[in-house]
N, C-alpha and C. Protein backbone atom coordinates (compact mmCIF):
# COMPACT_ATOMS: atom_id res chain seq x y z
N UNK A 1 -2.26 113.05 157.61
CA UNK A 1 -2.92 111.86 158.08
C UNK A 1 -4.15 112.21 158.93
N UNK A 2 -3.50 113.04 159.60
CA UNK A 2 -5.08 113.96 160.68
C UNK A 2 -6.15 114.13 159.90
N UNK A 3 -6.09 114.82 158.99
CA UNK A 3 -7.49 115.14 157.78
C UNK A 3 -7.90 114.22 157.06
N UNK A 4 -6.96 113.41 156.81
CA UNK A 4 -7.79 112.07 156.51
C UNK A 4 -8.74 111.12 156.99
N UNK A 5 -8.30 111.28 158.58
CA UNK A 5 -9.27 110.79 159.58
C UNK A 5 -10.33 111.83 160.12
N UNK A 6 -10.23 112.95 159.91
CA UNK A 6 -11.55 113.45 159.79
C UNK A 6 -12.04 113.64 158.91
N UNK A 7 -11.72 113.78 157.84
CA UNK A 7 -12.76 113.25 156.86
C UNK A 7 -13.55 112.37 156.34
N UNK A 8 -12.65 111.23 157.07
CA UNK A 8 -13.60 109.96 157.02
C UNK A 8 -15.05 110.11 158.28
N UNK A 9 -14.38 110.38 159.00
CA UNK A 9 -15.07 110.57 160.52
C UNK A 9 -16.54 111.50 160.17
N UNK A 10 -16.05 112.43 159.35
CA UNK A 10 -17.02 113.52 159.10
C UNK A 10 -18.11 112.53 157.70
N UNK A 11 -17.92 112.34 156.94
CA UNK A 11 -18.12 111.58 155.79
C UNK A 11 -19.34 110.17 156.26
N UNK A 12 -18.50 109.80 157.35
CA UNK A 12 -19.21 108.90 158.26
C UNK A 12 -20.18 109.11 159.06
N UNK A 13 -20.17 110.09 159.75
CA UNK A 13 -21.13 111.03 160.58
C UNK A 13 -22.54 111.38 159.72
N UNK A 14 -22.42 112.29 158.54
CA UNK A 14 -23.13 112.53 157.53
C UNK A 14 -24.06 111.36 156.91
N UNK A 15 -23.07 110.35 156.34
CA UNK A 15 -23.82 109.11 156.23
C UNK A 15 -25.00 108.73 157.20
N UNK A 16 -24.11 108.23 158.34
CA UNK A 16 -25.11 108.12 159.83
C UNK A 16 -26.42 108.91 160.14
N UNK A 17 -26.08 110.24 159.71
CA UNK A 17 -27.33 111.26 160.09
C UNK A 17 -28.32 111.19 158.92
N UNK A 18 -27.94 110.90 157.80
CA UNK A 18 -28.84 110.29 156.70
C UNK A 18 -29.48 109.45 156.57
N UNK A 19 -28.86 108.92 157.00
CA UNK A 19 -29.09 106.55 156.99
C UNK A 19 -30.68 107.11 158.37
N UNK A 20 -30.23 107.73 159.63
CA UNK A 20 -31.21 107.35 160.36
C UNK A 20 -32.12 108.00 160.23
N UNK A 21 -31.36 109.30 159.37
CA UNK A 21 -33.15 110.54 159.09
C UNK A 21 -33.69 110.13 158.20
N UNK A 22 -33.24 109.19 157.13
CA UNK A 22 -34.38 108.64 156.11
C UNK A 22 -35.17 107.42 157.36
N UNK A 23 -34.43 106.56 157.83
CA UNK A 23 -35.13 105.45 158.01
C UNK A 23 -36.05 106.34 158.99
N UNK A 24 -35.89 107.59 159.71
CA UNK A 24 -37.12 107.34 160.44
C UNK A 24 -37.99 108.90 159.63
N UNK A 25 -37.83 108.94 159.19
CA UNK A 25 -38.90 110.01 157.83
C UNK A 25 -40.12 108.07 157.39
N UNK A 26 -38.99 107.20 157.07
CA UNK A 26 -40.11 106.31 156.51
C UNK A 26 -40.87 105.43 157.46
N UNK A 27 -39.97 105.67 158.88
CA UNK A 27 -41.07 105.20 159.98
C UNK A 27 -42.07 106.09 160.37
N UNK A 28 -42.13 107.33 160.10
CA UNK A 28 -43.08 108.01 160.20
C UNK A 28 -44.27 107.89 158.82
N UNK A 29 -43.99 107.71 157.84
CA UNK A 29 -44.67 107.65 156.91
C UNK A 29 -45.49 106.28 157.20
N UNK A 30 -44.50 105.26 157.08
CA UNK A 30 -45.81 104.37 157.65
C UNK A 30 -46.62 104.49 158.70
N UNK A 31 -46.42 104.79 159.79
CA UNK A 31 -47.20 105.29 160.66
C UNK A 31 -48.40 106.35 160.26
N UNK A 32 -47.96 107.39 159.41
CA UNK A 32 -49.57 107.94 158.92
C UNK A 32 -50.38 107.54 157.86
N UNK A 33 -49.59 106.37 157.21
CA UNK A 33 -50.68 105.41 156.46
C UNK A 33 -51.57 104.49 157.38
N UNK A 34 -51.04 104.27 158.02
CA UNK A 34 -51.90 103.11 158.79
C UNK A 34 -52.50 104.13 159.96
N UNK A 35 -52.50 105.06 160.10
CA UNK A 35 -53.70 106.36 161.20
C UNK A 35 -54.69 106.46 159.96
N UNK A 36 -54.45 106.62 158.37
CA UNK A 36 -55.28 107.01 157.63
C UNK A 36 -56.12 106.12 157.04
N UNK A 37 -55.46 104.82 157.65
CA UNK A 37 -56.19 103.37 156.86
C UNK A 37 -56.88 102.92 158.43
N UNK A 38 -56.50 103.52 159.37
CA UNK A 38 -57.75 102.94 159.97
C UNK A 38 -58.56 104.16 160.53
N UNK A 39 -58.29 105.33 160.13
CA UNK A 39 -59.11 106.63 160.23
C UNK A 39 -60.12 105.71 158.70
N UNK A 40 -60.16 105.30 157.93
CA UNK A 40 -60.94 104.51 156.89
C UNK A 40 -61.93 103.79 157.48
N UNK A 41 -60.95 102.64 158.27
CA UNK A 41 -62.22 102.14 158.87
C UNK A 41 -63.05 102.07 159.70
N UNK A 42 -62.76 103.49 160.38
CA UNK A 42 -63.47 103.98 161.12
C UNK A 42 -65.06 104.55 160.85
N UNK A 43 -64.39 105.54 159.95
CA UNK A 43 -65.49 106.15 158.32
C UNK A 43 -66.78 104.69 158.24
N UNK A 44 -65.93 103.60 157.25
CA UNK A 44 -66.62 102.46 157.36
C UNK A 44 -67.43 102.41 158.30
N UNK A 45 -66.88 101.62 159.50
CA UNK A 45 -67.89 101.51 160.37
C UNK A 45 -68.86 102.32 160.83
N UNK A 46 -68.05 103.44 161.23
CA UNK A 46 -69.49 105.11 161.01
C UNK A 46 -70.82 104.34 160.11
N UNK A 47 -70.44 104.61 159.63
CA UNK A 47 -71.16 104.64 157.92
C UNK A 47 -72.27 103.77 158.42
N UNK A 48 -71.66 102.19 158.46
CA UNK A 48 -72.40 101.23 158.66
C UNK A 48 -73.48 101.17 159.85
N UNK A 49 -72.95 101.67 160.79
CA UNK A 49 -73.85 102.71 162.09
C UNK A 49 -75.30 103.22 161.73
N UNK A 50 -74.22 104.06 160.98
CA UNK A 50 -75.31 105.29 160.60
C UNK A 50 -76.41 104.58 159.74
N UNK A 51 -76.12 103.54 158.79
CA UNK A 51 -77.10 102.73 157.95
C UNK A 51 -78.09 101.76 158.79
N UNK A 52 -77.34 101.27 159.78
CA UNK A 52 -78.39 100.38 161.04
C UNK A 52 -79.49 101.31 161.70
N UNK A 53 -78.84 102.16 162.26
CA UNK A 53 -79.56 103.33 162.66
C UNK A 53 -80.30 104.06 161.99
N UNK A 54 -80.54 104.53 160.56
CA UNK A 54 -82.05 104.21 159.64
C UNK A 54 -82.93 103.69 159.46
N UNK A 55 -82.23 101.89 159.28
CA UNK A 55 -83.20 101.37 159.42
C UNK A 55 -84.22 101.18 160.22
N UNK A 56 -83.45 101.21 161.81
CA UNK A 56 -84.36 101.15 162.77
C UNK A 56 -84.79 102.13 162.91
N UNK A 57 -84.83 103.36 162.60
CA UNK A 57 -85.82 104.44 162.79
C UNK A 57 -87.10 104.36 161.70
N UNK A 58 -86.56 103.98 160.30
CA UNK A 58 -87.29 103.68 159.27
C UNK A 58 -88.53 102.69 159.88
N UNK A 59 -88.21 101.66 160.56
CA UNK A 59 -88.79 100.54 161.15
C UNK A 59 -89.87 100.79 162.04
N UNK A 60 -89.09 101.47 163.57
CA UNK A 60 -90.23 102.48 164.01
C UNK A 60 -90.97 103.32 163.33
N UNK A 61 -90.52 103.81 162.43
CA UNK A 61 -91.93 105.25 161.75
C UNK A 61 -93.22 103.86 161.27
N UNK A 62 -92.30 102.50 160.43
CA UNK A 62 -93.59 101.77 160.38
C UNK A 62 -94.51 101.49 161.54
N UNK A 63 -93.70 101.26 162.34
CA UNK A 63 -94.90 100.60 164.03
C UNK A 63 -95.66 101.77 164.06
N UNK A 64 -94.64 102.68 164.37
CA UNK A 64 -96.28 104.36 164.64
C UNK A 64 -97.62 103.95 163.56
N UNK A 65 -96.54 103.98 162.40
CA UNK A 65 -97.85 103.98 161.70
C UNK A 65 -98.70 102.50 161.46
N UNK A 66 -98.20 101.44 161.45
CA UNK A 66 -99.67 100.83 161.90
C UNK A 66 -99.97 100.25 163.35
N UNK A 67 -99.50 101.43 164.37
CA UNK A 67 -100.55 101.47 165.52
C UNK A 67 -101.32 103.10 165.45
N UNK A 68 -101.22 103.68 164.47
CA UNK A 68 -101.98 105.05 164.14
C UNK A 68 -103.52 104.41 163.44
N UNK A 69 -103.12 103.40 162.23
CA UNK A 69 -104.15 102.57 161.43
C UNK A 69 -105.12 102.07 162.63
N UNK A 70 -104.47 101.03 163.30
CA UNK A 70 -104.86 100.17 164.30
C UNK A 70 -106.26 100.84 165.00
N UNK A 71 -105.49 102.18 165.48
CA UNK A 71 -106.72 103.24 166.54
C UNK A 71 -107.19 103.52 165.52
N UNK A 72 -107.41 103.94 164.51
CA UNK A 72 -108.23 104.71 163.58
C UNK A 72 -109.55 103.71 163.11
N UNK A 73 -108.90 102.09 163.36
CA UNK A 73 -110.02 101.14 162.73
C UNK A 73 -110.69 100.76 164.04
N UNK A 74 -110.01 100.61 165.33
CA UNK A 74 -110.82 100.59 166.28
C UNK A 74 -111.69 101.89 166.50
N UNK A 75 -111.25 103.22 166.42
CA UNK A 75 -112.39 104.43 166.65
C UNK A 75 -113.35 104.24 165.51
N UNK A 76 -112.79 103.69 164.30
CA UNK A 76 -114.14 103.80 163.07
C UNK A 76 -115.25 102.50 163.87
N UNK A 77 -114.70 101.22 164.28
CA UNK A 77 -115.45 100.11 164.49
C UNK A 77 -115.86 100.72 165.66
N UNK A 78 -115.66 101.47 167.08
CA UNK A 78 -116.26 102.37 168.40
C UNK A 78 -117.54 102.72 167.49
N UNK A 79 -117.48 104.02 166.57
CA UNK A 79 -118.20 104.85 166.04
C UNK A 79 -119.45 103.95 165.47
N UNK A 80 -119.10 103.07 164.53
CA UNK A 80 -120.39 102.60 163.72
C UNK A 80 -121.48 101.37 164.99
N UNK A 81 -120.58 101.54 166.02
CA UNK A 81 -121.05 100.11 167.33
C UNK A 81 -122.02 100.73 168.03
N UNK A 82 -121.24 102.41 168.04
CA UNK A 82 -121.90 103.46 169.38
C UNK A 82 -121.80 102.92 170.68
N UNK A 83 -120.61 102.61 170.91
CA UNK A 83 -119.58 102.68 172.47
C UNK A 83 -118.74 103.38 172.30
């Protein structure tokens, strides 16, 4: 009768240590989907950063250049005035 109750006991135990090492193997798994899905949108947003931040540099190189034009037509109009 003794070995019967530890075998259940043991049988039971085993179960138990299964039952909670899967469930938390799959709480961990979700947990590094969702670090990797928002390590994503992180990327994303980077990204989108990095695309704003072109433009406005793109934007400035235009201003340089037509306040480079700008002086160049005021020194040509200086030059032909002779001031």
């Amino acid at each position: 009768m003794t070995m019967q109750w530890l075998t259940i006991a043991v049988i039971t135990g085993a179960s138990a240590l299964i039952f909670f090492g899967f469930k938390m193997m799959v709480t961990r798994f979700d947990r590094l989907i969702q670090e990797v899905q928002g390590l994503k949108e992180v990327t994303v947003n980077q990204d989108g950063k990095i695309r704003e931040n072109r433009r406005r540099i793109d934007k400035h190189d235009e201003d340089i250049k037509d306040h480079d034009r700008r002086i160049r037509e005021v020194e040509l109009i200086q030059a032909r005035t002779g001031k």
